[in-house]
C-alpha atoms as a PDB file:
ATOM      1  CA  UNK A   1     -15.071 -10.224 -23.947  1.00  0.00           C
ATOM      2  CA  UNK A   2     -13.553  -7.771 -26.725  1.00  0.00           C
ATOM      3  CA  UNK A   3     -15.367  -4.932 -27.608  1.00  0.00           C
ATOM      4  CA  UNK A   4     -15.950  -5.554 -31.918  1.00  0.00           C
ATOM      5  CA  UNK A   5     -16.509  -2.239 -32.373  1.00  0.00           C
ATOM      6  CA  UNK A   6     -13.140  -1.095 -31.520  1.00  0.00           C
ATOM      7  CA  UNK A   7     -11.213  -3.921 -32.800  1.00  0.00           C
ATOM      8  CA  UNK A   8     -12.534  -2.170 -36.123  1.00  0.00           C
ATOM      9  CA  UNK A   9     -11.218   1.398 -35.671  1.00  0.00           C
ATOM     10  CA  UNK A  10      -7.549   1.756 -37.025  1.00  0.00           C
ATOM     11  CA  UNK A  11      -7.395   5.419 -36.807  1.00  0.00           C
ATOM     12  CA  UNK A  12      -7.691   5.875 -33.428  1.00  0.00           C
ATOM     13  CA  UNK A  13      -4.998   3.589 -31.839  1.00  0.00           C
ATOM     14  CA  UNK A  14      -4.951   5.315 -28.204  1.00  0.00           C
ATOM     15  CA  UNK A  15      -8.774   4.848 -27.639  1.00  0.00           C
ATOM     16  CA  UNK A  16      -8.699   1.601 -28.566  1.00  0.00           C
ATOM     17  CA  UNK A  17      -5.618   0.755 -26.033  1.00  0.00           C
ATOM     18  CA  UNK A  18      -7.455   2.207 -23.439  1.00  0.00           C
ATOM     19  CA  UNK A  19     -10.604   0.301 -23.891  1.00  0.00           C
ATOM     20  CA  UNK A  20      -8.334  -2.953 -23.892  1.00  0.00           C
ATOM     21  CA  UNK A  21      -6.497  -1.558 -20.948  1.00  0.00           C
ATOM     22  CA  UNK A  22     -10.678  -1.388 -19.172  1.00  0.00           C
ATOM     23  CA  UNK A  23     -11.327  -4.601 -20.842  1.00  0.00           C
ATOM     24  CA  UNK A  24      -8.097  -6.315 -18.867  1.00  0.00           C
ATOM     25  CA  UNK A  25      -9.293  -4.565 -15.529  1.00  0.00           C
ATOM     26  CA  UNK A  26     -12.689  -6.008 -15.660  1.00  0.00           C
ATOM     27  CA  UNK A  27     -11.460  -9.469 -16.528  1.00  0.00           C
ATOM     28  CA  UNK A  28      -9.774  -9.069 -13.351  1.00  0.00           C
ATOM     29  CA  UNK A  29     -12.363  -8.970 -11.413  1.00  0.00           C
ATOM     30  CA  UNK A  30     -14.321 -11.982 -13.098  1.00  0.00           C
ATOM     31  CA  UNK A  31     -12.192 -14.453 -11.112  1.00  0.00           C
ATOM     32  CA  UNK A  32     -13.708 -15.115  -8.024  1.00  0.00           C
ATOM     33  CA  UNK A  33      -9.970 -16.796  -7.033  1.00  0.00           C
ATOM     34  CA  UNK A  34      -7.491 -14.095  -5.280  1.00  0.00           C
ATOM     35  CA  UNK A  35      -5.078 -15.811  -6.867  1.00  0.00           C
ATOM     36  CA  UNK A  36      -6.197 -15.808 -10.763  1.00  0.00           C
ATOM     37  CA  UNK A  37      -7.120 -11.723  -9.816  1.00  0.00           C
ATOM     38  CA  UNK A  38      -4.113 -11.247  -8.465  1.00  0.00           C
ATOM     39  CA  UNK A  39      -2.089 -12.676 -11.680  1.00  0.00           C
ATOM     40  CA  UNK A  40      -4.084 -10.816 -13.905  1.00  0.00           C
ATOM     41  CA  UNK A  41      -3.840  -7.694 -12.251  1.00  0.00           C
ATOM     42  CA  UNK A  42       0.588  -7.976 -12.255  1.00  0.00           C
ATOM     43  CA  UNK A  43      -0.395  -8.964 -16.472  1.00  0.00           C
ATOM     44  CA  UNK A  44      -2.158  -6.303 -16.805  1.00  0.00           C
ATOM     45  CA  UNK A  45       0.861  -4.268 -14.481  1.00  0.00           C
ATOM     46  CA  UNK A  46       3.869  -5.940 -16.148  1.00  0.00           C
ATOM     47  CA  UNK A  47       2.156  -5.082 -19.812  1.00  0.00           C
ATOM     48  CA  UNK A  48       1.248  -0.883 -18.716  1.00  0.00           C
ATOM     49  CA  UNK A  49       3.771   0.016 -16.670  1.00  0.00           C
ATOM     50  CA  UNK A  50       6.801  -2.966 -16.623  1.00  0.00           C
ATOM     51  CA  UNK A  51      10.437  -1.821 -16.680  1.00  0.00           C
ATOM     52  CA  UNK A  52      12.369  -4.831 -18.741  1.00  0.00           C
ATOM     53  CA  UNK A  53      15.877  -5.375 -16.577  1.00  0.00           C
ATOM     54  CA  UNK A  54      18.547  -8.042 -16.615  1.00  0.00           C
ATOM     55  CA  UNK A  55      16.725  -8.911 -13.184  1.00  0.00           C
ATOM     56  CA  UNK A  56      13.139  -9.088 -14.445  1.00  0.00           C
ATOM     57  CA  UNK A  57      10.380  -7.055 -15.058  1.00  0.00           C
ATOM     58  CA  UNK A  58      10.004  -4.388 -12.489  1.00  0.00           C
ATOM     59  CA  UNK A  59       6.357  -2.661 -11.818  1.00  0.00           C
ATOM     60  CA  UNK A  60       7.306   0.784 -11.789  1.00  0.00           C
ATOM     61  CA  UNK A  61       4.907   1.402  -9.003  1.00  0.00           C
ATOM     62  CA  UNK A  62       5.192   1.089  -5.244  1.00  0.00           C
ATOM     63  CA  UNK A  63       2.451  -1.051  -4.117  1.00  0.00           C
ATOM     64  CA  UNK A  64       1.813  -2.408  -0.601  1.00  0.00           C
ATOM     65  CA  UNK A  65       0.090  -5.585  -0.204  1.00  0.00           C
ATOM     66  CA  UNK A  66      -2.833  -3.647   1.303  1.00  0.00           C
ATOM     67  CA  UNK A  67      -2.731  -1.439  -2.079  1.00  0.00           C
ATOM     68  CA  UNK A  68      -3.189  -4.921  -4.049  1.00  0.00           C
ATOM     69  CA  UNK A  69      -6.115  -5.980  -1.692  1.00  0.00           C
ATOM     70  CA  UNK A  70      -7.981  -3.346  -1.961  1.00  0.00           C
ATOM     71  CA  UNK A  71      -7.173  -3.143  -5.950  1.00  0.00           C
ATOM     72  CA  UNK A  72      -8.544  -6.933  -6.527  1.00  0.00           C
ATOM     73  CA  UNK A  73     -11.233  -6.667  -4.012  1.00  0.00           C
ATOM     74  CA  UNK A  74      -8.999  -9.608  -1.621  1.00  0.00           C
ATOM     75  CA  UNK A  75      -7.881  -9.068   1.961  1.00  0.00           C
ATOM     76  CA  UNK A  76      -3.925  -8.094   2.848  1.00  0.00           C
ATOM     77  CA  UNK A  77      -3.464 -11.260   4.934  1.00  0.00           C
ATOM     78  CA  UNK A  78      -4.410 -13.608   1.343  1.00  0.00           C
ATOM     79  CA  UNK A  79      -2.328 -11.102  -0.665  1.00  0.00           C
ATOM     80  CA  UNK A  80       0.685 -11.474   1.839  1.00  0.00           C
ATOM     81  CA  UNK A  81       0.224 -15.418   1.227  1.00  0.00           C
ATOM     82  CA  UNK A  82       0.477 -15.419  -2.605  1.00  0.00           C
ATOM     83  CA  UNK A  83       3.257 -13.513  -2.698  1.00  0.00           C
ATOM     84  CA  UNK A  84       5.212 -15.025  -0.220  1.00  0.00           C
ATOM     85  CA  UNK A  85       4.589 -18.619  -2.092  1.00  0.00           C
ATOM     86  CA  UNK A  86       5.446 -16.651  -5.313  1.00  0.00           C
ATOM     87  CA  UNK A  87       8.580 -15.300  -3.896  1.00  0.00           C
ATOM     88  CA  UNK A  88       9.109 -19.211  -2.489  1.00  0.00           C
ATOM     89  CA  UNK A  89       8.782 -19.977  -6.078  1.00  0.00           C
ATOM     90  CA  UNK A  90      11.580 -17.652  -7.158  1.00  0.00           C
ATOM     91  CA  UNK A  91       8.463 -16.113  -9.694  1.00  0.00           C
ATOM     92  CA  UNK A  92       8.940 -12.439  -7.958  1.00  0.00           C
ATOM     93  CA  UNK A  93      10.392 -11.187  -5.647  1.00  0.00           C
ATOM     94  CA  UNK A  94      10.475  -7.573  -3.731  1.00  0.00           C
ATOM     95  CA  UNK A  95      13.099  -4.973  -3.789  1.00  0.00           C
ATOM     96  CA  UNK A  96      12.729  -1.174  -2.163  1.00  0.00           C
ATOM     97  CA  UNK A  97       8.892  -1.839  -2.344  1.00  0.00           C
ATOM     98  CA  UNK A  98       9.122  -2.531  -6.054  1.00  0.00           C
ATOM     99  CA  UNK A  99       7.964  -5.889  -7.459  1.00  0.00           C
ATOM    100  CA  UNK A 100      10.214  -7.859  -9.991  1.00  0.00           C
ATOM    101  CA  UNK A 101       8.923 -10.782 -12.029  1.00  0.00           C
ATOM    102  CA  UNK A 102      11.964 -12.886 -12.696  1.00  0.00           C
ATOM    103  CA  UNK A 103       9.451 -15.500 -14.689  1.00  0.00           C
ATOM    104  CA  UNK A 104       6.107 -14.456 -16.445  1.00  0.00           C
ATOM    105  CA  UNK A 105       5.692 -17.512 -18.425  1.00  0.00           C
ATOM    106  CA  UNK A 106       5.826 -19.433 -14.511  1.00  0.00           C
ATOM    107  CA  UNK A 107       2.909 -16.786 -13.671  1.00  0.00           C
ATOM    108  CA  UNK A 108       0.987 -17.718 -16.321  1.00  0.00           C
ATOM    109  CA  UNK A 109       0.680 -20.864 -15.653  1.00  0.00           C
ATOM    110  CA  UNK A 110      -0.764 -20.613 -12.101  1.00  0.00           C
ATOM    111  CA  UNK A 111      -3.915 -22.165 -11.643  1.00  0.00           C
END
């Protein structure tokens, strides 16, 4: 869903960004999948607030698993599942409660 409106206004780049930035959050919640909400939600993470290292992409914020739960409307036992078999996968991993992704294109692709 893309709002056509603002896909017309040029002159007003930040308003637009944010309504993109709403647009990604809802999507997230469209999947009725933990996992598919929980990849779009690190997207949507990776694209607003990723740090670009020779390790990976680091989420500059500090989020517990119960912090993602409660974000993608999920329980902190699933979460803790889907990351472990993403960290299994060598997709992320976690260091000093920050999360890297060493492969988005691998995240991407998860069903």
């Amino acid at each position: 869903m893309k709002f056509p409106i603002m896909s017309e206004i040029k002159a007003n780049e930040p308003v637009c960004n944010i309504c993109n930035s709403v647009e990604t959050l809802v999507d997230t919640f469209y999947y009725k999948e933990s996992q598919k909400r929980f990849k779009t939600l690190f997207l949507f993470l990776i694209k607003n607030v990723g740090i670009y290292t020779k390790f990976g992409i680091i989420i500059t914020y500090s989020l517990s698993h119960q912090d993602i739960a409660d974000i993608i409307g999920s329980n902190r036992i699933t979460i803790t599942r889907i990351i472990n078999n993403l960290n299994r996968k060598k997709i992320i991993s976690i260091y000093k409660r920050r999360f890297i992704l060493h492969d988005p294109l691998l995240l991407v692709q998860l069903t």
